[in-house]
Protein backbone atom coordinates (compact mmCIF):
# COMPACT_ATOMS: atom_id res chain seq x y z
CA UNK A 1 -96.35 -39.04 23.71
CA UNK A 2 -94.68 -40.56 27.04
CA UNK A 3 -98.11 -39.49 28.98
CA UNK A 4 -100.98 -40.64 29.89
CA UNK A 5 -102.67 -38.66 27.03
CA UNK A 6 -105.84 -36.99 28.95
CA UNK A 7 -106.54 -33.53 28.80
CA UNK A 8 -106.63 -31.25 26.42
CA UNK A 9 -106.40 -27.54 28.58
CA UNK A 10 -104.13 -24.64 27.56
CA UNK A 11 -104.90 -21.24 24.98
CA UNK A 12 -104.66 -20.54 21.60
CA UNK A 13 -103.72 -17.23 19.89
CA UNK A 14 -106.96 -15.99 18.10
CA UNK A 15 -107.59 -16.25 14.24
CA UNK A 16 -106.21 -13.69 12.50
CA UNK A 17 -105.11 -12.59 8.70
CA UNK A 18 -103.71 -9.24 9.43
CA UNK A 19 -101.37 -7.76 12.35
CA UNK A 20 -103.07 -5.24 14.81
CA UNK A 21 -103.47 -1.48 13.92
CA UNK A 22 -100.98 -0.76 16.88
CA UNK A 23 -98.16 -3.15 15.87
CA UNK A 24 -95.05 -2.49 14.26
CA UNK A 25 -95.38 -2.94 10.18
CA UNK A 26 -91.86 -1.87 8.53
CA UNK A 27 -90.88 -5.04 7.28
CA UNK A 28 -87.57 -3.91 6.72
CA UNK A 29 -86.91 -2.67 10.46
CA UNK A 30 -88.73 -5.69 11.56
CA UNK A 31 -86.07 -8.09 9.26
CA UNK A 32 -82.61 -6.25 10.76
CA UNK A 33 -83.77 -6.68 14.39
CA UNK A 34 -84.36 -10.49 13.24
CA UNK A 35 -80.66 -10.39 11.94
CA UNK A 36 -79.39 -8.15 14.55
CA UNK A 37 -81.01 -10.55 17.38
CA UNK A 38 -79.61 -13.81 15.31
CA UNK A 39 -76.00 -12.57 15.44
CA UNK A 40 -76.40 -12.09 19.48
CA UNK A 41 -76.89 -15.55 20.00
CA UNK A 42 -80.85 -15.55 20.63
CA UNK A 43 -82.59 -18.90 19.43
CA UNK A 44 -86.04 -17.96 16.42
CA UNK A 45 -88.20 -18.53 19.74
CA UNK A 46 -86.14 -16.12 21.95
CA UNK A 47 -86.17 -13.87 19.13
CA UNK A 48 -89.88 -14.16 18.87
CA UNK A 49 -90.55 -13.20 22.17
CA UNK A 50 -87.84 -10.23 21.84
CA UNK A 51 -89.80 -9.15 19.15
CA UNK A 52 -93.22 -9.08 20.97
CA UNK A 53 -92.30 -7.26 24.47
CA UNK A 54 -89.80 -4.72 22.93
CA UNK A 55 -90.77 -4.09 19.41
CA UNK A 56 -94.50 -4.29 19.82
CA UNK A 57 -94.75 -7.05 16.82
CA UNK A 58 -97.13 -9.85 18.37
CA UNK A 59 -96.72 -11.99 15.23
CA UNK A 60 -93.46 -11.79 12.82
CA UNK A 61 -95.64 -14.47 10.26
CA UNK A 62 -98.43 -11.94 10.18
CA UNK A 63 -96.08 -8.85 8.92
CA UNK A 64 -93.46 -10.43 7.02
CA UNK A 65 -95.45 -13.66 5.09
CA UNK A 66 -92.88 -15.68 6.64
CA UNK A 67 -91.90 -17.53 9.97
CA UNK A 68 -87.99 -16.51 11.56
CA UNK A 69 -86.66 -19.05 10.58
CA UNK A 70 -87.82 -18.94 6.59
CA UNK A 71 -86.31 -14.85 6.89
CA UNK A 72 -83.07 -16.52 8.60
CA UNK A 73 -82.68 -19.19 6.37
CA UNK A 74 -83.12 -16.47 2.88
CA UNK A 75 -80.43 -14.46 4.99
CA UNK A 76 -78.03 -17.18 4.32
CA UNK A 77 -78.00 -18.10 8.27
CA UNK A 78 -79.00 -21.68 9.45
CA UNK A 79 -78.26 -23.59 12.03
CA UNK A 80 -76.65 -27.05 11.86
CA UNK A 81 -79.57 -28.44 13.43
CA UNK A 82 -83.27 -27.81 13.38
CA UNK A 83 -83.76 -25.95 17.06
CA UNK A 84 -86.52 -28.30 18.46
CA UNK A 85 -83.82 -31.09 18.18
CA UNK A 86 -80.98 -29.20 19.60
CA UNK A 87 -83.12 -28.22 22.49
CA UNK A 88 -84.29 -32.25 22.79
CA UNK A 89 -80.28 -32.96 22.81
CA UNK A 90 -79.40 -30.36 25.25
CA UNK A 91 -81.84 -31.82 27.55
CA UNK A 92 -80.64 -35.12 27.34
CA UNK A 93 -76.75 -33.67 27.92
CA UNK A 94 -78.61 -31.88 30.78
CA UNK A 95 -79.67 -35.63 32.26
CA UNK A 96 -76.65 -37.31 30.85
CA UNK A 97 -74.68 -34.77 33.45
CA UNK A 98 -77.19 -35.59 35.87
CA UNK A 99 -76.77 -39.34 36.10
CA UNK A 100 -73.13 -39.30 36.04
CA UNK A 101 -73.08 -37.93 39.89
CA UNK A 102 -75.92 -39.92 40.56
CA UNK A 103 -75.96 -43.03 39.31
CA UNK A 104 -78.79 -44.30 41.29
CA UNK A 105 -81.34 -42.35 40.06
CA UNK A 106 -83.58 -44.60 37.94
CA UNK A 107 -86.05 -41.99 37.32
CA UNK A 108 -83.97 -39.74 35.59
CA UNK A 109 -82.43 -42.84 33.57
CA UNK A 110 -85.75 -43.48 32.32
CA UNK A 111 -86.27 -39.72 31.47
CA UNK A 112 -83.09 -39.93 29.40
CA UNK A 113 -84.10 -43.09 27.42
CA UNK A 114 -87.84 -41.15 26.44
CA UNK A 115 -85.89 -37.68 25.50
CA UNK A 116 -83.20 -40.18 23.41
CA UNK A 117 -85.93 -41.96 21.52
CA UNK A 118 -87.83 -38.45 20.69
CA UNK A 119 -84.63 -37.48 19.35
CA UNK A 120 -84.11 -40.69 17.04
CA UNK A 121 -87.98 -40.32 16.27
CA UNK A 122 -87.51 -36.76 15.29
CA UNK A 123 -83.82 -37.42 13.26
CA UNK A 124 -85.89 -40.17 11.29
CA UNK A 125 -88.70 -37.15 9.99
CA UNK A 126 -85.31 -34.58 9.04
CA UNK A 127 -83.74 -37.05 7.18
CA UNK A 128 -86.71 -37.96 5.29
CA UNK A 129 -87.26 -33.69 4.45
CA UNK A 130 -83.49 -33.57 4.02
CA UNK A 131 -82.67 -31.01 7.05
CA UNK A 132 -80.21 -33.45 8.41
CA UNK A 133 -77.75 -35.49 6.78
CA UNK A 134 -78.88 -39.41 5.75
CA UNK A 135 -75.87 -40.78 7.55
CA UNK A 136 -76.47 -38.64 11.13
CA UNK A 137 -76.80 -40.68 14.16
CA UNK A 138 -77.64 -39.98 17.22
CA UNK A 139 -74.52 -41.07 19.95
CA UNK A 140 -74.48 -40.56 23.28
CA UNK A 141 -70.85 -39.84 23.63
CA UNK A 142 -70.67 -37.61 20.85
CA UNK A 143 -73.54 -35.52 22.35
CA UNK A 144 -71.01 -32.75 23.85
CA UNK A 145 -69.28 -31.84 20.60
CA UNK A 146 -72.90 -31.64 19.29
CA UNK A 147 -74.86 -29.44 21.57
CA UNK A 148 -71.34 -26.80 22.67
């Protein structure tokens, strides 16, 4: 988006339709470890990964029908904001913090000013699919009660 745009290198997971023969398939167990991990403080992706090393299930979409954060959200539990965005808003806290001890650094300043517009860019597509709130704005000194 902010790139140069060439290059197209990195993996993809293979097709498949059905989980492997040596994977986990209680969908039950699988759901309570979801929950389990949720109430610990782990974010769907950290959970997904959890999932994989420990509880030998390589993809939760391919057991249960449904992604973590469709079996979080039927739970009852979802978060206040979508988690690509809160991780786009902790970043920018991350430079924010940055650029207050050193003021000077006009790399960094630009790198704040690409991560705010993605986040402005990406409130604009929740509002429209009514995750967020029509009236939410982004504001940079209200970013700290946001992301803590």
């Amino acid at each position: 988006m902010h790139s140069g745009g060439k290059g197209s290198s990195g993996s993809s997971k293979p097709y498949s339709t059905e989980p492997p023969a040596w994977s986990e398939k209680d969908k039950k167990s699988i759901e309570s470890n979801i929950l389990e991990l949720n109430k610990e403080g782990h974010s769907n992706a950290m959970i997904g990964t959890i999932l994989r090393d420990r509880f030998a299930v390589p993809d939760v979409r391919l057991v249960m029908g449904e992604r973590i954060s469709q079996i979080l959200s039927r739970n009852g539990i979802s978060p206040n904001y979508p988690e690509d965005m809160m991780n786009l808003m902790r970043r920018a806290q991350g430079l924010i913090d940055h650029l207050n001890n050193n003021p000077k650094d006009k790399h960094n300043r630009r790198q704040l000013e690409l991560c705010e517009s993605k986040i402005r860019r990406l409130a604009r597509y929740y509002k429209s699919t009514d995750k967020l709130d029509g009236d939410w704005q982004y504001k940079r000194d209200q970013l700290r009660l946001m992301v803590e």
